[in-house]
Protein backbone atom coordinates (compact mmCIF):
# COMPACT_ATOMS: atom_id res chain seq x y z
CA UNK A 1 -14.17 -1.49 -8.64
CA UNK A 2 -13.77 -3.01 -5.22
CA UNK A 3 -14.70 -6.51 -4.18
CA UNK A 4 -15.48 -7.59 -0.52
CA UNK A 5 -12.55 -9.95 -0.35
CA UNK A 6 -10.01 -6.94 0.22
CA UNK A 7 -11.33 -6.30 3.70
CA UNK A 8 -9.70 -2.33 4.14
CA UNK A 9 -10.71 -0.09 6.74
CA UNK A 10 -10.58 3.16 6.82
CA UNK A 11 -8.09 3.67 10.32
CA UNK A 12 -8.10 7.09 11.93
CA UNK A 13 -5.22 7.73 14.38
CA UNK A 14 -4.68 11.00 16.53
CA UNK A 15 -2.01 11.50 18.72
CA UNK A 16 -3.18 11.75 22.74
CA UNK A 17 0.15 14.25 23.02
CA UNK A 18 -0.33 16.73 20.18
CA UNK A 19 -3.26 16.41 18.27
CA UNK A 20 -2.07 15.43 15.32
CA UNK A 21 -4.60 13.03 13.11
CA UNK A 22 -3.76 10.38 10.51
CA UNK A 23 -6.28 9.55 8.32
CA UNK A 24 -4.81 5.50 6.64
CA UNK A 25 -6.39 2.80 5.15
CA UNK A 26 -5.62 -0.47 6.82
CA UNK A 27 -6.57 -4.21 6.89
CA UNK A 28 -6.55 -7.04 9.65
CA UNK A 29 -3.86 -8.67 10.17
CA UNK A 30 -3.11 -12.08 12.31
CA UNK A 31 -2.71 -10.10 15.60
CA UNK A 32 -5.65 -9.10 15.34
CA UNK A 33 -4.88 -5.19 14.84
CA UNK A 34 -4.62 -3.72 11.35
CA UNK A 35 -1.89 -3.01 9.19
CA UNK A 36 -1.57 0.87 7.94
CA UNK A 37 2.24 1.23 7.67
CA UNK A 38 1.72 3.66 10.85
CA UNK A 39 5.26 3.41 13.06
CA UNK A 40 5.13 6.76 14.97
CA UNK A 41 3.64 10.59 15.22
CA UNK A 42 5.64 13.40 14.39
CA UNK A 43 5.90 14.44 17.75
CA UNK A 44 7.54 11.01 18.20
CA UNK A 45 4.67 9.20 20.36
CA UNK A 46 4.55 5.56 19.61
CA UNK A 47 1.92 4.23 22.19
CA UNK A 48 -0.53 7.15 23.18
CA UNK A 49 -2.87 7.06 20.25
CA UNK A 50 -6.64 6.69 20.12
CA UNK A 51 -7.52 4.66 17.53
CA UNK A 52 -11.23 4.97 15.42
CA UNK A 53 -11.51 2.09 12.88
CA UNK A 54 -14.36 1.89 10.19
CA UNK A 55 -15.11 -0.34 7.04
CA UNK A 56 -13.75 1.57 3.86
């Protein structure tokens, strides 16, 4: 059972370069992005990434 004090967000990421999508759960962090354990795509891209955040 879930409660609403875990906050997580269902984070899609695809890669602008080759297509590749990543579907992660994530939750805000104090940057104000969210925090997925994403570092890169397989391809390698970093930075080109569209980004398509939802509540969980």
């Amino acid at each position: 059972m879930q409660t609403t004090s875990n906050n997580r967000y269902k984070v899609t990421i695809r890669c602008n370069e080759c297509g590749e999508k990543y579907i992660l759960r994530g939750r805000p962090n104090e940057e104000g992005g969210f925090d997925t354990g994403f570092k890169k795509c397989v391809c390698g891209n970093e930075t080109n990434l569209d980004l398509d955040i939802s509540p969980e």
